[in-house]
PDB file of N, CA and C in Angstrom:
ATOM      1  N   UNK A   1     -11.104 -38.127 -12.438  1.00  0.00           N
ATOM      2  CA  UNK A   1     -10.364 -37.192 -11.582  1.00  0.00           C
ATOM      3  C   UNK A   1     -10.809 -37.387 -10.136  1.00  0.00           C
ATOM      4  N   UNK A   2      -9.535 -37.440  -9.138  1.00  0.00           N
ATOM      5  CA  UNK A   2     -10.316 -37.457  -7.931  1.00  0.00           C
ATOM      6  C   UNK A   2     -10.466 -36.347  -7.097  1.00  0.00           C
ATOM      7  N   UNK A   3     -10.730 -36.564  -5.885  1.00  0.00           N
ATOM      8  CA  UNK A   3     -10.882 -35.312  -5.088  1.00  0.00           C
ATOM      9  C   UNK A   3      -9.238 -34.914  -4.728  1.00  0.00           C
ATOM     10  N   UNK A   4      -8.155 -35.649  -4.894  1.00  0.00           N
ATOM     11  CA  UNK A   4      -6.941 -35.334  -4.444  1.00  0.00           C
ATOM     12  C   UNK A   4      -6.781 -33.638  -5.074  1.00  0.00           C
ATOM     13  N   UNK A   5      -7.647 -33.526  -6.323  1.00  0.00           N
ATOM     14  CA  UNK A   5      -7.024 -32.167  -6.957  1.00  0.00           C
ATOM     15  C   UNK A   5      -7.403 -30.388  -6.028  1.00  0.00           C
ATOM     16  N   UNK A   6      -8.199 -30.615  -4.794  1.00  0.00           N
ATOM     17  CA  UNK A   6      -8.533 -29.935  -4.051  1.00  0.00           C
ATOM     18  C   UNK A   6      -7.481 -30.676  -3.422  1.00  0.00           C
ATOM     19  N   UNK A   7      -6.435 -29.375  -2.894  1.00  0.00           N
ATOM     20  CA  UNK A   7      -5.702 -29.097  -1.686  1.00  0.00           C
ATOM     21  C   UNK A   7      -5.568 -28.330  -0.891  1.00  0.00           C
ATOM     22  N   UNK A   8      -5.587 -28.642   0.439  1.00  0.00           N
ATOM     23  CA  UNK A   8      -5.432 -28.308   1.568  1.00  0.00           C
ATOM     24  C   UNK A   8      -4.177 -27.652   1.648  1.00  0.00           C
ATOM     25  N   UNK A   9      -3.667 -25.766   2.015  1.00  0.00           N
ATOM     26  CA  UNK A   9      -2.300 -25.707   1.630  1.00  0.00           C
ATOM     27  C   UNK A   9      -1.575 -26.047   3.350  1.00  0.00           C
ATOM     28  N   UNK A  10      -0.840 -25.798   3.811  1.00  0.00           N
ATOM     29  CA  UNK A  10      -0.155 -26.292   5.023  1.00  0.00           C
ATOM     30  C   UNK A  10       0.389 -24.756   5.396  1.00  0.00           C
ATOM     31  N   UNK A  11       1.388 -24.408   4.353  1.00  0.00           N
ATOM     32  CA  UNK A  11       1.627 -22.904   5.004  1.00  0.00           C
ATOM     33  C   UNK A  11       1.960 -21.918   3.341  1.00  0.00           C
ATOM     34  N   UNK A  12       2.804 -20.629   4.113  1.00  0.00           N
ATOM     35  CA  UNK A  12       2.777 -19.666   3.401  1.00  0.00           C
ATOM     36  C   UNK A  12       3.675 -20.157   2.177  1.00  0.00           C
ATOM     37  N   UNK A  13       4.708 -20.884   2.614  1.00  0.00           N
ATOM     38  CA  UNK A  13       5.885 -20.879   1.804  1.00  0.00           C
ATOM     39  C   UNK A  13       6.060 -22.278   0.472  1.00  0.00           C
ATOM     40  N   UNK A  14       4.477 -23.152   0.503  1.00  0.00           N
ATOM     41  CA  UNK A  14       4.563 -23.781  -0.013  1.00  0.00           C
ATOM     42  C   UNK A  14       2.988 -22.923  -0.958  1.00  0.00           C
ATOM     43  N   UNK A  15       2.672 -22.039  -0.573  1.00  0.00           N
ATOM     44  CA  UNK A  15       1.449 -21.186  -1.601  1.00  0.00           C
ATOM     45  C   UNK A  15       2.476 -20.367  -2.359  1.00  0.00           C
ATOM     46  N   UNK A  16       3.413 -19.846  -1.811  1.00  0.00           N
ATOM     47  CA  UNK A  16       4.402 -19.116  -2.814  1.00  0.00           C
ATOM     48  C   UNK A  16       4.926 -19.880  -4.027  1.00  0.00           C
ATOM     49  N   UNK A  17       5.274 -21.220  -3.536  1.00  0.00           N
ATOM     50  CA  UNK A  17       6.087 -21.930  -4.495  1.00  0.00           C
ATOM     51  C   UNK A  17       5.509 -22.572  -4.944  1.00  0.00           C
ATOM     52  N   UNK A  18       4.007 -22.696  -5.260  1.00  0.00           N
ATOM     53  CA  UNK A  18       2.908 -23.198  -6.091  1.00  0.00           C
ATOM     54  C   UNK A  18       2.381 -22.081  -6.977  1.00  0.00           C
ATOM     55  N   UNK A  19       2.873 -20.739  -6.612  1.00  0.00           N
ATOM     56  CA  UNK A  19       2.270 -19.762  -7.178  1.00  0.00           C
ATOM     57  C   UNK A  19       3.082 -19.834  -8.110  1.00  0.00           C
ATOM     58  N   UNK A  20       4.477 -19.975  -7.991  1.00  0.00           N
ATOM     59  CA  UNK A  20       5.638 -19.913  -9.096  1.00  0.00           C
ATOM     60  C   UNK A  20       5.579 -20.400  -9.985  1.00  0.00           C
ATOM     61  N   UNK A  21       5.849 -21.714  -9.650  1.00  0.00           N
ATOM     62  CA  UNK A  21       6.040 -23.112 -10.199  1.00  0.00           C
ATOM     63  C   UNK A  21       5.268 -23.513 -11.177  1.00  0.00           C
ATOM     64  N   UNK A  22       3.548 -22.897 -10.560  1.00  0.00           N
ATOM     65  CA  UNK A  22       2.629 -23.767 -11.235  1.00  0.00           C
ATOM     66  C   UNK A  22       2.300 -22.982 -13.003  1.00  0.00           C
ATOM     67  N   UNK A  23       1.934 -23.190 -13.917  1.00  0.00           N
ATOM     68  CA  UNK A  23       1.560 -22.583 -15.092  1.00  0.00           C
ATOM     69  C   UNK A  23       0.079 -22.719 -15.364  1.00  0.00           C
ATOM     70  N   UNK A  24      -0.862 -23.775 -14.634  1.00  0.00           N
ATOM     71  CA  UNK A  24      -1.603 -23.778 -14.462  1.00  0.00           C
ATOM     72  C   UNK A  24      -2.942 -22.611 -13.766  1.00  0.00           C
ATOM     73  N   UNK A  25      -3.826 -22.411 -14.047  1.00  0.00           N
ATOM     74  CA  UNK A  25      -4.488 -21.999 -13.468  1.00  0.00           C
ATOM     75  C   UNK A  25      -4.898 -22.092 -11.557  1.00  0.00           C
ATOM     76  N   UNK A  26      -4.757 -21.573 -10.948  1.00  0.00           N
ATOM     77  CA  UNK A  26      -4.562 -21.298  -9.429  1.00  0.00           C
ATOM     78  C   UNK A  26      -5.868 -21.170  -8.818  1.00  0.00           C
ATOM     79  N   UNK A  27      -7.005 -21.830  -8.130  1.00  0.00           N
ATOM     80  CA  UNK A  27      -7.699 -21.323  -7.369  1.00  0.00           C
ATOM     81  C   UNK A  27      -7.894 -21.494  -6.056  1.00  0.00           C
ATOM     82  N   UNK A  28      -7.789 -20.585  -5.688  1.00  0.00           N
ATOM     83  CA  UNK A  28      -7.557 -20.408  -4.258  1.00  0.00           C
ATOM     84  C   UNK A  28      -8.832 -20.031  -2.842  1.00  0.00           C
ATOM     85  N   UNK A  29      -9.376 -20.492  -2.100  1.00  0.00           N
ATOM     86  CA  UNK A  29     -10.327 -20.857  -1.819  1.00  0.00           C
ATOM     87  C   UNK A  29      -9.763 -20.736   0.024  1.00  0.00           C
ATOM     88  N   UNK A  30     -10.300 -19.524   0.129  1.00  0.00           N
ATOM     89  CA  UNK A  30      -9.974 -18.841   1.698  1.00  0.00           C
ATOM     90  C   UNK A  30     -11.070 -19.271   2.040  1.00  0.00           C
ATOM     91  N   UNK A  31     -11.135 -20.302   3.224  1.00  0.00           N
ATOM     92  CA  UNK A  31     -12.555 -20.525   4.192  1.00  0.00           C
ATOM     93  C   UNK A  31     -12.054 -20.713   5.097  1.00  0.00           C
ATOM     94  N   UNK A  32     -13.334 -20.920   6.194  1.00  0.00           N
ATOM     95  CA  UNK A  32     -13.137 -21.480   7.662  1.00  0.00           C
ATOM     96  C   UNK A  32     -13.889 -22.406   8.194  1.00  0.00           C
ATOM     97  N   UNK A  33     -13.461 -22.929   8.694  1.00  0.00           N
ATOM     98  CA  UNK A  33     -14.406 -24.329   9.349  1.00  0.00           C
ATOM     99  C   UNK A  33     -15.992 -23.775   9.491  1.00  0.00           C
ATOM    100  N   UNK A  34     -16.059 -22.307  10.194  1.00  0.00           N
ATOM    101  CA  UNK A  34     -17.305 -22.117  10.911  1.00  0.00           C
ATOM    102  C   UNK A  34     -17.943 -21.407  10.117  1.00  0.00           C
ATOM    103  N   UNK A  35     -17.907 -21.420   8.825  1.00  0.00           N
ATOM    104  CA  UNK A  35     -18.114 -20.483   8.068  1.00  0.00           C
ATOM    105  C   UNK A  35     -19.724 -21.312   7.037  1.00  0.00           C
ATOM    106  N   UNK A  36     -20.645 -20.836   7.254  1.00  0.00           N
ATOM    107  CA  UNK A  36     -21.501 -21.502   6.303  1.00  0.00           C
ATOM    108  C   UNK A  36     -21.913 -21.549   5.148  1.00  0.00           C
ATOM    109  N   UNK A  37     -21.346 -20.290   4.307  1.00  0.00           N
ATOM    110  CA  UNK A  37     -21.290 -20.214   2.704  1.00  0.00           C
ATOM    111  C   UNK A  37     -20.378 -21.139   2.577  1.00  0.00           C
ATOM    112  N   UNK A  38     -19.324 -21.232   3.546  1.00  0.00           N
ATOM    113  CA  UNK A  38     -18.023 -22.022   2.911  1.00  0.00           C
ATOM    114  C   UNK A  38     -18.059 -23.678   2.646  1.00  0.00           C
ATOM    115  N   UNK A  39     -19.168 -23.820   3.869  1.00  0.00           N
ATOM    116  CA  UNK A  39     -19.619 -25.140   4.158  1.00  0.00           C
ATOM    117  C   UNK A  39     -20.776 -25.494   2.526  1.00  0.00           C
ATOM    118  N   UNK A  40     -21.414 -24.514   2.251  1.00  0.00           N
ATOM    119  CA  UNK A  40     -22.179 -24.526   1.068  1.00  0.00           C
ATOM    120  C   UNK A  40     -21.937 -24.826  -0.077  1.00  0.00           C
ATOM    121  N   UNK A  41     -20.666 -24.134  -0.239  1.00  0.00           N
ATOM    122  CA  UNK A  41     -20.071 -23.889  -1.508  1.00  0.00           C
ATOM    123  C   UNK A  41     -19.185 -25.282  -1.967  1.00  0.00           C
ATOM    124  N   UNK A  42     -18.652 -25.866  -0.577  1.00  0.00           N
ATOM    125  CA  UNK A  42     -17.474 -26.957  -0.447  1.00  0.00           C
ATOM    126  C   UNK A  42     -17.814 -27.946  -1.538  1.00  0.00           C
ATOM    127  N   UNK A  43     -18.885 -28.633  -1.720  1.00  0.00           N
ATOM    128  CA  UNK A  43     -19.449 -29.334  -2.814  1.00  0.00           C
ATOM    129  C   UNK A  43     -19.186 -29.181  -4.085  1.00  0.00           C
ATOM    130  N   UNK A  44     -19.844 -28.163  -4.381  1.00  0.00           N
ATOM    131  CA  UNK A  44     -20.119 -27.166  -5.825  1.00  0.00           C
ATOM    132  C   UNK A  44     -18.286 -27.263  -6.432  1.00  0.00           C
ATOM    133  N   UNK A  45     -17.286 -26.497  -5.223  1.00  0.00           N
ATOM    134  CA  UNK A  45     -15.788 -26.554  -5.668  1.00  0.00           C
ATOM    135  C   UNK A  45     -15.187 -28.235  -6.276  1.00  0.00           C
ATOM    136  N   UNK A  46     -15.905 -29.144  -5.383  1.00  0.00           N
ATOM    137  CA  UNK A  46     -15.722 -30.723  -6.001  1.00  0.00           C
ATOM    138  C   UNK A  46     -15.711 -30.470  -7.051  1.00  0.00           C
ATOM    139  N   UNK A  47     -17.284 -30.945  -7.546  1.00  0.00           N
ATOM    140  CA  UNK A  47     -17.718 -30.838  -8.741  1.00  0.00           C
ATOM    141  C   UNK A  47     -16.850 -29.691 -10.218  1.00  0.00           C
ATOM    142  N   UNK A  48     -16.348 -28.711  -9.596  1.00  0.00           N
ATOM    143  CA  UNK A  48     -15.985 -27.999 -10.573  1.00  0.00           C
ATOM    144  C   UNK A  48     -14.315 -28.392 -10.541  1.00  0.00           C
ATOM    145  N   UNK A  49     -13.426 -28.819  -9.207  1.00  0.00           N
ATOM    146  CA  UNK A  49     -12.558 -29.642  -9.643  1.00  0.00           C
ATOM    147  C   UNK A  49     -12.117 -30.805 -10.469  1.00  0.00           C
ATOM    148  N   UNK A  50     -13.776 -31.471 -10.709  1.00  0.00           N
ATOM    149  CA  UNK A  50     -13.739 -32.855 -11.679  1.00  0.00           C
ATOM    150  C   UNK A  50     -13.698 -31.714 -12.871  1.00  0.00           C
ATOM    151  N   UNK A  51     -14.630 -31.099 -13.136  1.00  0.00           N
ATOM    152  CA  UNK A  51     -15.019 -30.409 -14.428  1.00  0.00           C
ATOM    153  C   UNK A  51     -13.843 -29.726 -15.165  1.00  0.00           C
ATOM    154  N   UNK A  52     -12.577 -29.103 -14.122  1.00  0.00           N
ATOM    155  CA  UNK A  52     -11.674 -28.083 -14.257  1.00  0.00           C
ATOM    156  C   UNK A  52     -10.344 -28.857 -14.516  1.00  0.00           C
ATOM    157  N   UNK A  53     -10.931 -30.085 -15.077  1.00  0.00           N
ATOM    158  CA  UNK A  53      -9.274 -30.848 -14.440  1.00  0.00           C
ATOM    159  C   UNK A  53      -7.758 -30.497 -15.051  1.00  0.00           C
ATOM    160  N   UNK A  54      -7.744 -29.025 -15.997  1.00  0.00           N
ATOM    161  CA  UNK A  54      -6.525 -28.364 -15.986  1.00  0.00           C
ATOM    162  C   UNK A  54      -6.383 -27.419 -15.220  1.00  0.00           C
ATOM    163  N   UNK A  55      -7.410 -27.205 -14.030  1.00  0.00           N
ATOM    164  CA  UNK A  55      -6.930 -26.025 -12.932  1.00  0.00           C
ATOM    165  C   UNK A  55      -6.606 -27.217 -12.294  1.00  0.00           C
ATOM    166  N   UNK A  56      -5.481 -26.429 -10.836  1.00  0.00           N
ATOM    167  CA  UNK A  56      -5.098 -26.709  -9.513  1.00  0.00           C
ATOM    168  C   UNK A  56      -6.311 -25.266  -8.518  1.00  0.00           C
ATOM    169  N   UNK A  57      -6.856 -26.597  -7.692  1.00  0.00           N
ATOM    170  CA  UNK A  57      -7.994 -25.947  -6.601  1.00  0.00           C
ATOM    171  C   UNK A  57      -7.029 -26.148  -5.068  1.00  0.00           C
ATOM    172  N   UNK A  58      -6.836 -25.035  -4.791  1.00  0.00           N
ATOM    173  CA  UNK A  58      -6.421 -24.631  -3.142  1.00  0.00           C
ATOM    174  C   UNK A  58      -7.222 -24.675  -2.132  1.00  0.00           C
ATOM    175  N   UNK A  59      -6.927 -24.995  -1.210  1.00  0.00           N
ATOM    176  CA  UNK A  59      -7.928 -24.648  -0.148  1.00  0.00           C
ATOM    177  C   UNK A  59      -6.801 -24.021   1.255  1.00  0.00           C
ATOM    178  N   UNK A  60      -7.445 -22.777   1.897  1.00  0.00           N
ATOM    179  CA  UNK A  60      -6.602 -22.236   2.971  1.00  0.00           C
ATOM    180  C   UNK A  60      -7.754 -21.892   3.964  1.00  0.00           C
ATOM    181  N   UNK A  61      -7.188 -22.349   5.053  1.00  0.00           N
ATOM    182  CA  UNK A  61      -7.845 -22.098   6.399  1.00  0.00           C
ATOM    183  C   UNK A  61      -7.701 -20.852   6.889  1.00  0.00           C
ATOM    184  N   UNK A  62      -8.186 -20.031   6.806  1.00  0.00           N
ATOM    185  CA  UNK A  62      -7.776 -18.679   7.672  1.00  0.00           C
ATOM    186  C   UNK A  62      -7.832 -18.893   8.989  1.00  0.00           C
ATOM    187  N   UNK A  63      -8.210 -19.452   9.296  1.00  0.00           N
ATOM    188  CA  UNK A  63      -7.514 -19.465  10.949  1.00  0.00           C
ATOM    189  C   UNK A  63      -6.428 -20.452  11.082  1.00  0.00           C
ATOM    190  N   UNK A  64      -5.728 -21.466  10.452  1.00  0.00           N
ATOM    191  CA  UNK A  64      -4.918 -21.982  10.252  1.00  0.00           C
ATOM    192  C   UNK A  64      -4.008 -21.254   9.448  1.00  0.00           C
ATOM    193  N   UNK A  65      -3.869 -20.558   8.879  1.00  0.00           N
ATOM    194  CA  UNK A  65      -3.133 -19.649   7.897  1.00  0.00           C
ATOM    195  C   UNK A  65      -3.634 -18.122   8.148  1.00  0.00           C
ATOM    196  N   UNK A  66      -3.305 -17.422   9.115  1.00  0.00           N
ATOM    197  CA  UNK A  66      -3.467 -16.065   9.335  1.00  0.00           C
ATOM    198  C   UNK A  66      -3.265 -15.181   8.325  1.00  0.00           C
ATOM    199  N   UNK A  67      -1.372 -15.901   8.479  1.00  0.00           N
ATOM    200  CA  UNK A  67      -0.543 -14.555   8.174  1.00  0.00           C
ATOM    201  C   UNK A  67      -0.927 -14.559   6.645  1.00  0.00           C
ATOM    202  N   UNK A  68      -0.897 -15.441   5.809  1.00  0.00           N
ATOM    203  CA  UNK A  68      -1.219 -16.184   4.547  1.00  0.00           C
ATOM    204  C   UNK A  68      -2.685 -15.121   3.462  1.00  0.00           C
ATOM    205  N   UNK A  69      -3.638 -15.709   4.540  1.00  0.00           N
ATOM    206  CA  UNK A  69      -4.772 -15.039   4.462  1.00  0.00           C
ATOM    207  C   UNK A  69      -4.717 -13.047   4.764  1.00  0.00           C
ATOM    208  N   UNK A  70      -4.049 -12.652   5.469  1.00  0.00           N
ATOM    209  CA  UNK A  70      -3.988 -11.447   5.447  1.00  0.00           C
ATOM    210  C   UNK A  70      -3.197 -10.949   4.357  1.00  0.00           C
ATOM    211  N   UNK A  71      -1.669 -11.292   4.050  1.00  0.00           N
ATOM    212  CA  UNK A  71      -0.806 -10.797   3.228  1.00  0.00           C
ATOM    213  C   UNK A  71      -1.920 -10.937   1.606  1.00  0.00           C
ATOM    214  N   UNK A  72      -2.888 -12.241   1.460  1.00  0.00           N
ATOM    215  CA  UNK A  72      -3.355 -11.796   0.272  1.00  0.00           C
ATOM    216  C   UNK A  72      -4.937 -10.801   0.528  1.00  0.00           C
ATOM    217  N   UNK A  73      -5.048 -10.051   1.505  1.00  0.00           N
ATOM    218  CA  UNK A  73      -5.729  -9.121   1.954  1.00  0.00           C
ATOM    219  C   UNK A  73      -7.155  -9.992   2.059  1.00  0.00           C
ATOM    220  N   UNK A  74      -7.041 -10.916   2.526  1.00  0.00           N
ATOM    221  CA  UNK A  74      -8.839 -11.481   2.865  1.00  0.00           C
ATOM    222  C   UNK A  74      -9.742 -11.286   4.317  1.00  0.00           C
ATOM    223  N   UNK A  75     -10.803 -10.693   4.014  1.00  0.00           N
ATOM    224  CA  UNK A  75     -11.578 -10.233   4.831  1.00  0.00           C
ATOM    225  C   UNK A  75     -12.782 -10.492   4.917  1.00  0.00           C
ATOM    226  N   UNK A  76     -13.059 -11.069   4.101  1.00  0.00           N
ATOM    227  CA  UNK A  76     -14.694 -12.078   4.258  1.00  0.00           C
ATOM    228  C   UNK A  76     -13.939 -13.469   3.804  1.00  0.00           C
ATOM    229  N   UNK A  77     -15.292 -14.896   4.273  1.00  0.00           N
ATOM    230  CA  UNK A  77     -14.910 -16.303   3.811  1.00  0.00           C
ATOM    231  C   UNK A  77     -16.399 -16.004   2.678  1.00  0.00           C
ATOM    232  N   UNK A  78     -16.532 -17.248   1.904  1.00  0.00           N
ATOM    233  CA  UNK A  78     -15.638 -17.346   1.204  1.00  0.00           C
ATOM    234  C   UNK A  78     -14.705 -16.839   0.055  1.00  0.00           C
ATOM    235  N   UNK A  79     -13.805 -16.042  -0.106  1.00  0.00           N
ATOM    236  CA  UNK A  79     -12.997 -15.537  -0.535  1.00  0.00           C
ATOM    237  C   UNK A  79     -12.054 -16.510  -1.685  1.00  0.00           C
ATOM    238  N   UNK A  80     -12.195 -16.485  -2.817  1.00  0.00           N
ATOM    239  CA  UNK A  80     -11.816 -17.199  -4.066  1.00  0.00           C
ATOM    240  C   UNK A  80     -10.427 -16.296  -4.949  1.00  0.00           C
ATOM    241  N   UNK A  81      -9.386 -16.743  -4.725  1.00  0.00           N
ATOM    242  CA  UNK A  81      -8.929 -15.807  -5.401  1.00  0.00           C
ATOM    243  C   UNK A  81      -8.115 -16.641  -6.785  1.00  0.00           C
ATOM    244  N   UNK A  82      -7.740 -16.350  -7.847  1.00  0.00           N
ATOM    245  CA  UNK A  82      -7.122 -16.822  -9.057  1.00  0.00           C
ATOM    246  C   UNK A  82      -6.023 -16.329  -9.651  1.00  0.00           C
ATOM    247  N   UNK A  83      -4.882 -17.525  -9.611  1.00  0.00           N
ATOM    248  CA  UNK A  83      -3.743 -16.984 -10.076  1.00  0.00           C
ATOM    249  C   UNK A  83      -3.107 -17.455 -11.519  1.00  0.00           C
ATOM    250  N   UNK A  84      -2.467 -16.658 -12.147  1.00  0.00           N
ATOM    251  CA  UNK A  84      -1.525 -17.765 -13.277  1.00  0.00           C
ATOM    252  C   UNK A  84      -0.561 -17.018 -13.879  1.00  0.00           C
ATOM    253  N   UNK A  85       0.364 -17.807 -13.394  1.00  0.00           N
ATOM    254  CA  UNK A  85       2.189 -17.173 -13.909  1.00  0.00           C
ATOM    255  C   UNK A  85       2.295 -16.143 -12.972  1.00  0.00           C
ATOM    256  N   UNK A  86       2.053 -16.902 -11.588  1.00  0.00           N
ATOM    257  CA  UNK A  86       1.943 -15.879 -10.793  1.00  0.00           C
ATOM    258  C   UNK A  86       2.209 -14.967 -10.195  1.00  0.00           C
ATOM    259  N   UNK A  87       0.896 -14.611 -10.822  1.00  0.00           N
ATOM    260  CA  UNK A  87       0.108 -13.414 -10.747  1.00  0.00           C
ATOM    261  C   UNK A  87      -1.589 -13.367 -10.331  1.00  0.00           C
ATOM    262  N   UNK A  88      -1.814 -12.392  -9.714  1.00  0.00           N
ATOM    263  CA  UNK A  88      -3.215 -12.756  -9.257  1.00  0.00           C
ATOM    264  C   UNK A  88      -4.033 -12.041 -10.513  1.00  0.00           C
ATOM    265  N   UNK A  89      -5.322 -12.689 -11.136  1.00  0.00           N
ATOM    266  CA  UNK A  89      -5.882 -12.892 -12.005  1.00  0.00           C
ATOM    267  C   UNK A  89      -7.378 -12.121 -11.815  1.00  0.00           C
ATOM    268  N   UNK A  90      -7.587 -12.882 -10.848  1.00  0.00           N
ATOM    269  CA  UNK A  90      -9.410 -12.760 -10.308  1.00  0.00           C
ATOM    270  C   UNK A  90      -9.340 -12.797  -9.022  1.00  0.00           C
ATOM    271  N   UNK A  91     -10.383 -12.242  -8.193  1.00  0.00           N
ATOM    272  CA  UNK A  91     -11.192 -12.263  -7.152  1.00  0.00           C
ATOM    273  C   UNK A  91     -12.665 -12.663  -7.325  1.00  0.00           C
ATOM    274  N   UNK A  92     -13.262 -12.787  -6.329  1.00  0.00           N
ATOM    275  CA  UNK A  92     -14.462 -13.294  -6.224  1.00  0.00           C
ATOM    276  C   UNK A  92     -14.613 -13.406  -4.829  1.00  0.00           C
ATOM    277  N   UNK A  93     -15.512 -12.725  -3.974  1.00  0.00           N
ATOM    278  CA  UNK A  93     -16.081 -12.468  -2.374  1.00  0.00           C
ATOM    279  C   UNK A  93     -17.057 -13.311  -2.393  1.00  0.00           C
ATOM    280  N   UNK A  94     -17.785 -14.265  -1.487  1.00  0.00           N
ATOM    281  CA  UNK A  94     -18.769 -15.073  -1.649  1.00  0.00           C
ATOM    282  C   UNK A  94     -19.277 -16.284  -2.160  1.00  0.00           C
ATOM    283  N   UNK A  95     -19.990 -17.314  -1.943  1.00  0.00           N
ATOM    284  CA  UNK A  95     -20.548 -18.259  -2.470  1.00  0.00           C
ATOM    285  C   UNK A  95     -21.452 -18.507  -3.153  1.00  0.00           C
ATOM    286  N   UNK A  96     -20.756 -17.649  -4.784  1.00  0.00           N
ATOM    287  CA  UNK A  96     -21.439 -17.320  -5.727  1.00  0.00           C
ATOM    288  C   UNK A  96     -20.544 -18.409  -6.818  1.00  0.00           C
ATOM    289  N   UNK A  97     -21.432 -19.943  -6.596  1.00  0.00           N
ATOM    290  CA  UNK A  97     -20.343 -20.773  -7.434  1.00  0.00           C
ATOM    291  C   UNK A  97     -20.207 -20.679  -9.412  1.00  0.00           C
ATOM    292  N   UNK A  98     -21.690 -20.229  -9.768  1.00  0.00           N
ATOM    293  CA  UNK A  98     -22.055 -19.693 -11.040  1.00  0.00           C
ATOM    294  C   UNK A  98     -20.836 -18.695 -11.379  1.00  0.00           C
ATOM    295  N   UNK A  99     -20.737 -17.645 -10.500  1.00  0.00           N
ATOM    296  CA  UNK A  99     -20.131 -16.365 -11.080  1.00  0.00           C
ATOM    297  C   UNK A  99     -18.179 -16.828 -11.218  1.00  0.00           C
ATOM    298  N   UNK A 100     -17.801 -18.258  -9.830  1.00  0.00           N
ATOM    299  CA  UNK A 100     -17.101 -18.518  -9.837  1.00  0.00           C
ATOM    300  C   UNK A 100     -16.716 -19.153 -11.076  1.00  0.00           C
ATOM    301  N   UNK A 101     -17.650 -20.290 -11.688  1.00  0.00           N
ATOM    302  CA  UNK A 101     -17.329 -21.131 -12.696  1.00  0.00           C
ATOM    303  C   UNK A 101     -17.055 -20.118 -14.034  1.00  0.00           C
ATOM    304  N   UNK A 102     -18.032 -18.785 -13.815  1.00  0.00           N
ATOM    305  CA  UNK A 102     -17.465 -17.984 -15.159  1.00  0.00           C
ATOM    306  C   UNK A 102     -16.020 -17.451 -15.466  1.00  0.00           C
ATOM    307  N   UNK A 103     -15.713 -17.331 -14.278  1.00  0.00           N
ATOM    308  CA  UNK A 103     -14.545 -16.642 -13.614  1.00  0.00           C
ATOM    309  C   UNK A 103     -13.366 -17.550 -14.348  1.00  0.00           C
ATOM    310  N   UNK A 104     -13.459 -19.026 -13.761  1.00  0.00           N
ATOM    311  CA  UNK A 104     -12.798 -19.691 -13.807  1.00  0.00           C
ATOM    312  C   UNK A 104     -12.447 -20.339 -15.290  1.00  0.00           C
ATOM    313  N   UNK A 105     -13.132 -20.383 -16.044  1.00  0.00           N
ATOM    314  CA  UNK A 105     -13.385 -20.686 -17.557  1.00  0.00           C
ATOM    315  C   UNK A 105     -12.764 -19.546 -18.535  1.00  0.00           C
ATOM    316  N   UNK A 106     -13.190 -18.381 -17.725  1.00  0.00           N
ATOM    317  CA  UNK A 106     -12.640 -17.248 -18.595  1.00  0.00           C
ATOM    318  C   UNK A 106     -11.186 -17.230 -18.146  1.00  0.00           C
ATOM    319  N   UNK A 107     -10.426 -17.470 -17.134  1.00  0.00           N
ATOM    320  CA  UNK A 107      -9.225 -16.505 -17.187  1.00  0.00           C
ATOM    321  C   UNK A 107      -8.207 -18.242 -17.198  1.00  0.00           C
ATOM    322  N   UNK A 108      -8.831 -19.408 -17.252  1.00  0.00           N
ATOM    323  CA  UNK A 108      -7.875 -20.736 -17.699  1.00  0.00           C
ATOM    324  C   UNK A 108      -7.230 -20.726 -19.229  1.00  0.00           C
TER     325      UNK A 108
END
């Protein structure tokens, strides 16, 4: 598996129509460049993208994606959220990649 399965989203209207579309498991991964849990964590999400290879892993810039990041109410980085048949599933505040991987195992 490569790293292609972490994506970068571009805007609002192509997170909607991944939310739809997809049947897969959704994780969604609110950071910011300047952000240093986010910078921490960035690794750990690799690794669990090889491991996860029936999830789809998101990645959204909140400062590149404002409106995006607000409408799904995010207010700290890093901010993890999980969707499927979408619908939002899980949350998770922080760069807590353990609590993430439980997260993520349980609701795939």
């Amino acid at each position: 598996m490569s790293d292609e399965s972490l994506i970068k989203l571009v805007n609002q209207d192509e997170f909607e129509a991944l939310k739809k579309k997809e049947s897969r498991l959704l994780v969604v991964d609110f950071y910011a460049t300047w952000c240093g849990p986010c910078k921490m964590i960035a690794p750990k999400l690799q690794e669990m993208a090889k491991e996860f290879s029936d999830v789809m892993f998101l990645k959204v810039d909140v400062d590149e994606e404002e409106e995006l990041a607000q409408s799904c109410g995010i207010s700290a980085m890093p901010t993890f959220q999980l969707y499927k048949g979408g619908e939002k599933v899980g949350e998770i505040t922080g760069a807590n990649a353990e609590k993430l991987k439980e997260l993520i195992a349980e609701k795939k």
